[in-house]
Protein backbone atom coordinates (compact mmCIF):
# COMPACT_ATOMS: atom_id res chain seq x y z
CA UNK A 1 198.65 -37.53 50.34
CA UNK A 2 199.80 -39.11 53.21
CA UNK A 3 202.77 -41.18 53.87
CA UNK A 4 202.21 -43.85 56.31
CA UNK A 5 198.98 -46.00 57.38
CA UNK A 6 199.00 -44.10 60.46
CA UNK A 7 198.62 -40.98 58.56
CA UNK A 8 195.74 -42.00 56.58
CA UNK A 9 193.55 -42.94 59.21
CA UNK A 10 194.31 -39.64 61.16
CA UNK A 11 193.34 -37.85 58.10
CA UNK A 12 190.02 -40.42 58.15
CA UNK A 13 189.65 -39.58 61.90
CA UNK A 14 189.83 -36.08 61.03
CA UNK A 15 187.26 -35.61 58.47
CA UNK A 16 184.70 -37.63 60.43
CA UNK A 17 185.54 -35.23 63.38
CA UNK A 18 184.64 -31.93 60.86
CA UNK A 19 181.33 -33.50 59.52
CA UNK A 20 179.95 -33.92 62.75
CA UNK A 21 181.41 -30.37 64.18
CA UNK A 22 180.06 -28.57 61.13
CA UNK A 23 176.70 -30.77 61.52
CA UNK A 24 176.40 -29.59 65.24
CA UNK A 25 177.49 -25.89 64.49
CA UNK A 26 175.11 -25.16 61.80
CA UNK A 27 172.30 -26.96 63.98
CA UNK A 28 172.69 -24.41 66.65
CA UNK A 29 173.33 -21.44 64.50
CA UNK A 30 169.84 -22.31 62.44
CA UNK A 31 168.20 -22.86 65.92
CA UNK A 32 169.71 -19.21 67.61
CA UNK A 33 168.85 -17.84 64.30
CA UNK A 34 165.39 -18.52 64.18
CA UNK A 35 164.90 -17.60 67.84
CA UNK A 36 166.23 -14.30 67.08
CA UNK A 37 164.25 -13.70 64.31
CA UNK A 38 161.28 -14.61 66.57
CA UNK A 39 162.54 -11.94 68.84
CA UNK A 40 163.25 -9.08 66.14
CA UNK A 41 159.63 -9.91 65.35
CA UNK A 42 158.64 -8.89 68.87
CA UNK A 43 156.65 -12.72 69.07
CA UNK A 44 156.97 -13.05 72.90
CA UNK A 45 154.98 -16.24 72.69
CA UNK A 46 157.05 -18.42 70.13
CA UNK A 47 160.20 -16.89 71.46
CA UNK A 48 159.36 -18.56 74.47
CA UNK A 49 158.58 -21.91 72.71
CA UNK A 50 161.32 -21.75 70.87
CA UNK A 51 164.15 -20.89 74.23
CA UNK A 52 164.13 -24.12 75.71
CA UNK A 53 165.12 -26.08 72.82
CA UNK A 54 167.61 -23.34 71.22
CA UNK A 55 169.55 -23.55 74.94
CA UNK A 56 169.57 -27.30 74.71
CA UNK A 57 170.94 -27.51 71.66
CA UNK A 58 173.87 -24.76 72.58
CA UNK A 59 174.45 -26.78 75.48
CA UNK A 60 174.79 -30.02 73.86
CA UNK A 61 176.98 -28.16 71.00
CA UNK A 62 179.35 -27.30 73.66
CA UNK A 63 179.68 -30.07 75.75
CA UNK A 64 180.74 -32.28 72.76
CA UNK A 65 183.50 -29.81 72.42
CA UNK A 66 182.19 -27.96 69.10
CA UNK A 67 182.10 -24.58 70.83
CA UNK A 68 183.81 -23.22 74.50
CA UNK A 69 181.21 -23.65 77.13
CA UNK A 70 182.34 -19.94 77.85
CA UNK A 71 180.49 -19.02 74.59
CA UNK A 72 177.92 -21.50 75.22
CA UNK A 73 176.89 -19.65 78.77
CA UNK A 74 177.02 -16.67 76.90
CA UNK A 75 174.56 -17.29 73.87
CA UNK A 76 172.23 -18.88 76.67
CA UNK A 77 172.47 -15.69 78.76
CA UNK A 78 171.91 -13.22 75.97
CA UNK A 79 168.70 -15.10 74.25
CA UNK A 80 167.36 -15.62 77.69
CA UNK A 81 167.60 -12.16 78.51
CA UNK A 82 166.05 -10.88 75.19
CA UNK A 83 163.38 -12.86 75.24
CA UNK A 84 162.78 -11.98 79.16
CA UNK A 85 162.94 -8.22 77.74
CA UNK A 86 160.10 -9.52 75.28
CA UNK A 87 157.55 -10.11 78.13
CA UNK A 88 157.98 -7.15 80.18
């Protein structure tokens, strides 16, 4: 409970901040999850459909601040590479 006006709205503030994080996180795990499973599946073609989008939507996860851009480049380097790895 807090104890001032102040308080309250940071707790507001801070609850508005984790439903959007969370919203952002799980939108890039379900998109890096379903590229993966299109490259455990060896599908070269919809893996390559499916890498544009799935590195936008790290991107835009990390510059909003959700995730380190570190991790960001990362995730982009290692689902580019596997699905490179598909095609040769």
């Amino acid at each position: 409970m807090a104890n001032s006006r102040s308080a309250d709205k940071r707790n507001r503030q801070n609850a508005t901040r984790k439903a959007r994080n969370q919203a952002l996180r799980s939108r890039m795990r379900t998109a890096v999850k379903k590229l993966r499973a299109a490259i455990q599946a060896g599908d070269g073609e919809q893996a390559k459909s499916l890498l544009p989008t799935t590195l936008s939507v790290v991107a835009a996860t990390a510059q909003k601040g959700v995730i380190h851009k570190n991790a960001a480049a990362r995730t982009q380097s290692r689902l580019t590479r596997a699905v490179n790895a598909l095609g040769e």
